[in-house]
PDB file of N, CA and C in Angstrom:
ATOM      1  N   UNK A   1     107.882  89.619 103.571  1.00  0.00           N
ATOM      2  CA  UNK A   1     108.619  88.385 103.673  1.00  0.00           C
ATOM      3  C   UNK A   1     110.000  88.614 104.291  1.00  0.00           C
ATOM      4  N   UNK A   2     110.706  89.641 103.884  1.00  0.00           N
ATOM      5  CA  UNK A   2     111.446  89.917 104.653  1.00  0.00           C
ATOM      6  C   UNK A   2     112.023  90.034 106.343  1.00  0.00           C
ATOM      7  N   UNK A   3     110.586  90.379 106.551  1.00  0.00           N
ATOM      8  CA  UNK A   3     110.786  90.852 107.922  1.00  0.00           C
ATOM      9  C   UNK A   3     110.790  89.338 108.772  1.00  0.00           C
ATOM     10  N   UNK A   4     111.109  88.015 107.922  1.00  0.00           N
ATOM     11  CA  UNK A   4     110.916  86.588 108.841  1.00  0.00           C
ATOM     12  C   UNK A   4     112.138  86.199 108.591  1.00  0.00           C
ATOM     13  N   UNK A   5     113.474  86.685 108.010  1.00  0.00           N
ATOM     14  CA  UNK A   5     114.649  86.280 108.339  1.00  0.00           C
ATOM     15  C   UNK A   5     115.359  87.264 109.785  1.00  0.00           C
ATOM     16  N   UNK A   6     116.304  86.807 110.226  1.00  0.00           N
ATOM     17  CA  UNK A   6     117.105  86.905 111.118  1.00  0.00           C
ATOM     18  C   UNK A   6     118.139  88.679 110.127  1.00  0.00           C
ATOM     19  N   UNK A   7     118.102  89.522 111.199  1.00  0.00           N
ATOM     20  CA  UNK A   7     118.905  90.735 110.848  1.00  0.00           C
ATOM     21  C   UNK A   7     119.835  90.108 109.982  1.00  0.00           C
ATOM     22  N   UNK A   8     121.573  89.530 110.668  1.00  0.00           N
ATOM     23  CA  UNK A   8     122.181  89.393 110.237  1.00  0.00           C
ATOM     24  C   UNK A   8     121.930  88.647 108.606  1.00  0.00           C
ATOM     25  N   UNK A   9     121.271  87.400 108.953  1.00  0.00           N
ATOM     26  CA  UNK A   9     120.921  87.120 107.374  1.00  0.00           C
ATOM     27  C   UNK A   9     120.259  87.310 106.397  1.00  0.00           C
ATOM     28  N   UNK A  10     119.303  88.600 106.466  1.00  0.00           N
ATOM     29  CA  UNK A  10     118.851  89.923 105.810  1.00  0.00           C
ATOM     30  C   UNK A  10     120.150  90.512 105.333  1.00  0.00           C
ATOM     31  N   UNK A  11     120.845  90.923 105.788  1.00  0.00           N
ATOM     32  CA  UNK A  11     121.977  92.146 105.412  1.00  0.00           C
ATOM     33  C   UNK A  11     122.735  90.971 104.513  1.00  0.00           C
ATOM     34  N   UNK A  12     122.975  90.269 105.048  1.00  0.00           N
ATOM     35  CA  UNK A  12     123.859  89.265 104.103  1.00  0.00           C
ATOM     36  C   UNK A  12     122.900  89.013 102.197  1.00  0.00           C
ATOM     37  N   UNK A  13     121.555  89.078 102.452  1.00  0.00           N
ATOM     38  CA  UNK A  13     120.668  88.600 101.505  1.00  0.00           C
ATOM     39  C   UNK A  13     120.618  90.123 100.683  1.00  0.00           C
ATOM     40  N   UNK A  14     120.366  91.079 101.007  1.00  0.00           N
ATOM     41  CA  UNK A  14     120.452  92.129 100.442  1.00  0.00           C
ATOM     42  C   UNK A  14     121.838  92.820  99.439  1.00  0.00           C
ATOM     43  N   UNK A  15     123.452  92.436 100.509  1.00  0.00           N
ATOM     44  CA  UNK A  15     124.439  92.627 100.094  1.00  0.00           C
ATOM     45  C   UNK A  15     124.507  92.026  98.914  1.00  0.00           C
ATOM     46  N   UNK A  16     124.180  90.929  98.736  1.00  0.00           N
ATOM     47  CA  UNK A  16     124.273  89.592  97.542  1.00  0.00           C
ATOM     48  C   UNK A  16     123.220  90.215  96.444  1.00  0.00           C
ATOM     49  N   UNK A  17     121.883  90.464  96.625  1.00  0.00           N
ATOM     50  CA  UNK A  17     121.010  91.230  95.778  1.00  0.00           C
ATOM     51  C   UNK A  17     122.009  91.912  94.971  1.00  0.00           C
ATOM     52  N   UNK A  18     122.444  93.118  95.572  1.00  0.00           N
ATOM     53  CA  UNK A  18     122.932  94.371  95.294  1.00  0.00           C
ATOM     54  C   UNK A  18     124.396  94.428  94.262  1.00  0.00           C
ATOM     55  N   UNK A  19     124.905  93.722  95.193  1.00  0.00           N
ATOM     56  CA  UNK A  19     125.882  93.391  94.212  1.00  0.00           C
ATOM     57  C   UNK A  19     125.723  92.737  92.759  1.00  0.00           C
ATOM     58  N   UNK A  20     124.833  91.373  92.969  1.00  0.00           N
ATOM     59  CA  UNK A  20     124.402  90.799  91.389  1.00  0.00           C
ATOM     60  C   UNK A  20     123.876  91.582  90.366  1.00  0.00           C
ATOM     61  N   UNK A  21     122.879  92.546  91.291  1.00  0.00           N
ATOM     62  CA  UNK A  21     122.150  93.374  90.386  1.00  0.00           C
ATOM     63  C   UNK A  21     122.956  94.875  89.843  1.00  0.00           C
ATOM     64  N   UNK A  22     124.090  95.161  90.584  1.00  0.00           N
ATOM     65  CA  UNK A  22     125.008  95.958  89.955  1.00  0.00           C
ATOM     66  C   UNK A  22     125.968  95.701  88.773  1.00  0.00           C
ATOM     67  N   UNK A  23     125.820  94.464  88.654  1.00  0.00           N
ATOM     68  CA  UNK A  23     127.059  93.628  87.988  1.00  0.00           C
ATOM     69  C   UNK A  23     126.822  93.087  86.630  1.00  0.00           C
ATOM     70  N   UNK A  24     125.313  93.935  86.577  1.00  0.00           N
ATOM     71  CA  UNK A  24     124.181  93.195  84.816  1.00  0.00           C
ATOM     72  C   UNK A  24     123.638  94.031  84.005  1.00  0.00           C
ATOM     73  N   UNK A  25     123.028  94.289  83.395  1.00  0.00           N
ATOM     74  CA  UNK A  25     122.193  95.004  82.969  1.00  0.00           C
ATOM     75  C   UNK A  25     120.807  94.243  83.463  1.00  0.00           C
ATOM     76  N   UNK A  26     119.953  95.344  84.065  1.00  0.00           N
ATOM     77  CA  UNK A  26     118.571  94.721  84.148  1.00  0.00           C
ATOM     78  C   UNK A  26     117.652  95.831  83.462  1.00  0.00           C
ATOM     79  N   UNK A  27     116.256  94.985  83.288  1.00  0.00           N
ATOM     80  CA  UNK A  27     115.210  95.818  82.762  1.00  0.00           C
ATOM     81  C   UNK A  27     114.886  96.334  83.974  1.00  0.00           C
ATOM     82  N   UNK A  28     113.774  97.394  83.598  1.00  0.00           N
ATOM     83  CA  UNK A  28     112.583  98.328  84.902  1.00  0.00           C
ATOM     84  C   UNK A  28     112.135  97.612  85.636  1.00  0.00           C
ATOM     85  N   UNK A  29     111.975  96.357  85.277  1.00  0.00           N
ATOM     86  CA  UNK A  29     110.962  95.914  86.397  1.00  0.00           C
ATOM     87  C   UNK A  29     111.890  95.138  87.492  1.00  0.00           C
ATOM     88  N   UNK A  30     113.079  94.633  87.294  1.00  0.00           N
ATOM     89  CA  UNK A  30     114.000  94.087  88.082  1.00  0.00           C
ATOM     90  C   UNK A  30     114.600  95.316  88.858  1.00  0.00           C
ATOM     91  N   UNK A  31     114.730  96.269  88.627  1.00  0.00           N
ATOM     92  CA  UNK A  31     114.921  97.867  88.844  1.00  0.00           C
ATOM     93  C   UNK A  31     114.139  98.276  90.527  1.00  0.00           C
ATOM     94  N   UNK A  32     112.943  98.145  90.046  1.00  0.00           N
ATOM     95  CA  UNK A  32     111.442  98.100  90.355  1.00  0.00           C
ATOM     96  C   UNK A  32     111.281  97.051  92.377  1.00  0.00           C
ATOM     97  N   UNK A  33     111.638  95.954  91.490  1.00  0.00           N
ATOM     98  CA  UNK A  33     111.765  95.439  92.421  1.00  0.00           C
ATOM     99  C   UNK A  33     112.803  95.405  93.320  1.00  0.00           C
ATOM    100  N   UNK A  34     114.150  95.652  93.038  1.00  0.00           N
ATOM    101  CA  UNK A  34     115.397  95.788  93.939  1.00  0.00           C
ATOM    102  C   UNK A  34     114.941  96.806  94.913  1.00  0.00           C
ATOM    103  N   UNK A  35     114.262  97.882  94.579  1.00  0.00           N
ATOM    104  CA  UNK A  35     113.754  99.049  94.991  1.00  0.00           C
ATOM    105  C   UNK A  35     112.973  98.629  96.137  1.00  0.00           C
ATOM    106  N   UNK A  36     112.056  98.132  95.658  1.00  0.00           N
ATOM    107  CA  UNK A  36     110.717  97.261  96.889  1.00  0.00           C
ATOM    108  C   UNK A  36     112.016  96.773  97.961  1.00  0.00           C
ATOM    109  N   UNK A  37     112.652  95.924  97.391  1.00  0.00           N
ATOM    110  CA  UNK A  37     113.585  95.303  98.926  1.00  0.00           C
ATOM    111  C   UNK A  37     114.531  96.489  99.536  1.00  0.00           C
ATOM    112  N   UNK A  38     114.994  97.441  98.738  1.00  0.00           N
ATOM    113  CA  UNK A  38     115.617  98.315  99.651  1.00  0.00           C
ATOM    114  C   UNK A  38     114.657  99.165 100.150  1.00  0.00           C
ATOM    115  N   UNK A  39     114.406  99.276 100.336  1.00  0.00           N
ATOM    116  CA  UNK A  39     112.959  99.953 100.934  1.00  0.00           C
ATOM    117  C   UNK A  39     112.493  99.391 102.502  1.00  0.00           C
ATOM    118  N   UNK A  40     112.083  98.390 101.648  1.00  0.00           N
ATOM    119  CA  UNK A  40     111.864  96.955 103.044  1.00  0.00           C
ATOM    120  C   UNK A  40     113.164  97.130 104.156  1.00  0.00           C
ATOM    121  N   UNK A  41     114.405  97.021 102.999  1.00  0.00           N
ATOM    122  CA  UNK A  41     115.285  96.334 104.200  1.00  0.00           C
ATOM    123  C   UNK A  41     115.786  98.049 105.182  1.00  0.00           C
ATOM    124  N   UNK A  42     115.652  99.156 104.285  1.00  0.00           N
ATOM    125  CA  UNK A  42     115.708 100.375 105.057  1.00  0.00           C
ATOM    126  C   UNK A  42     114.256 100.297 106.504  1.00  0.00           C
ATOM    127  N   UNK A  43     113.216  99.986 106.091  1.00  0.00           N
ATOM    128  CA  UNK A  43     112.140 100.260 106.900  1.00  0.00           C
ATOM    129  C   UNK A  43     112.637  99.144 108.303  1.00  0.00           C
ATOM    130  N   UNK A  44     113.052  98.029 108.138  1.00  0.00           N
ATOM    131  CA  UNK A  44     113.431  97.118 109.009  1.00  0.00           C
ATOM    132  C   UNK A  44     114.875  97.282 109.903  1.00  0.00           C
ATOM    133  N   UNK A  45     115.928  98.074 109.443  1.00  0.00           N
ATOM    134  CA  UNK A  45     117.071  98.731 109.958  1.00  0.00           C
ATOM    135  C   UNK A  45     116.799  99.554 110.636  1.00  0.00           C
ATOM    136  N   UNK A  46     115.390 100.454 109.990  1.00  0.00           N
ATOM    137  CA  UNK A  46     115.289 101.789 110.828  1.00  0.00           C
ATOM    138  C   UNK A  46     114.557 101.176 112.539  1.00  0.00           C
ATOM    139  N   UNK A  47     113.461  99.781 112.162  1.00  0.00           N
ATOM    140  CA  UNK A  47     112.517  99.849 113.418  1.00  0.00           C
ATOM    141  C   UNK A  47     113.717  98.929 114.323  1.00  0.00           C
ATOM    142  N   UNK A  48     114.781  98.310 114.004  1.00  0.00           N
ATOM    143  CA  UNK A  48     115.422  97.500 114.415  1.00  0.00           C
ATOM    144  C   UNK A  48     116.620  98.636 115.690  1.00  0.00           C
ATOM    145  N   UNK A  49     116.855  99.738 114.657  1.00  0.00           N
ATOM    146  CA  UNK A  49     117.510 101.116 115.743  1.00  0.00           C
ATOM    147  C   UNK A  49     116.758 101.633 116.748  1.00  0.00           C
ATOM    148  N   UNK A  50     115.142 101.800 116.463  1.00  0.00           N
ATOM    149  CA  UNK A  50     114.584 101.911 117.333  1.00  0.00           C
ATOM    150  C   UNK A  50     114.040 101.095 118.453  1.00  0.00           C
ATOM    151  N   UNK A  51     114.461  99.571 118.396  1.00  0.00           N
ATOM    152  CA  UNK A  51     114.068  98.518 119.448  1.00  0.00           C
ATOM    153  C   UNK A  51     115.534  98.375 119.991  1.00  0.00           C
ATOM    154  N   UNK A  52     116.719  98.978 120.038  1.00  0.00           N
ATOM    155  CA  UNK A  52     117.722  98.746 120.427  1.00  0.00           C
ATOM    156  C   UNK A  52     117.866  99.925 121.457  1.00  0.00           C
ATOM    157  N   UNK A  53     117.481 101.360 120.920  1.00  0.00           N
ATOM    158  CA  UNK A  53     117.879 102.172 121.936  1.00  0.00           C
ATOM    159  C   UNK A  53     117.060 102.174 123.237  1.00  0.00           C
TER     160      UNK A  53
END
């Protein structure tokens, strides 16, 4: 699902994740999943460096 927003408003959507989810206590599975999106949003930065060079 990720990969159908626009770069810039990915990075913006992730920053906001990251921060909320630093700022709480969460259980494993919210853990779990932050994980799944950084993941995503690493795999999509990386193919995004490689369609630029």
């Amino acid at each position: 699902m990720l990969d159908l927003y626009e770069f810039a408003d990915l990075k913006i959507l992730v920053e906001t994740i990251f921060h909320k989810i630093m700022h709480k206590k969460t259980d494993e599975y919210s853990m779990q999943l932050v994980a799944q999106i950084a993941l995503k949003y690493l795999e999509i930065c990386f193919k995004n460096q490689n369609t630029i060079n």
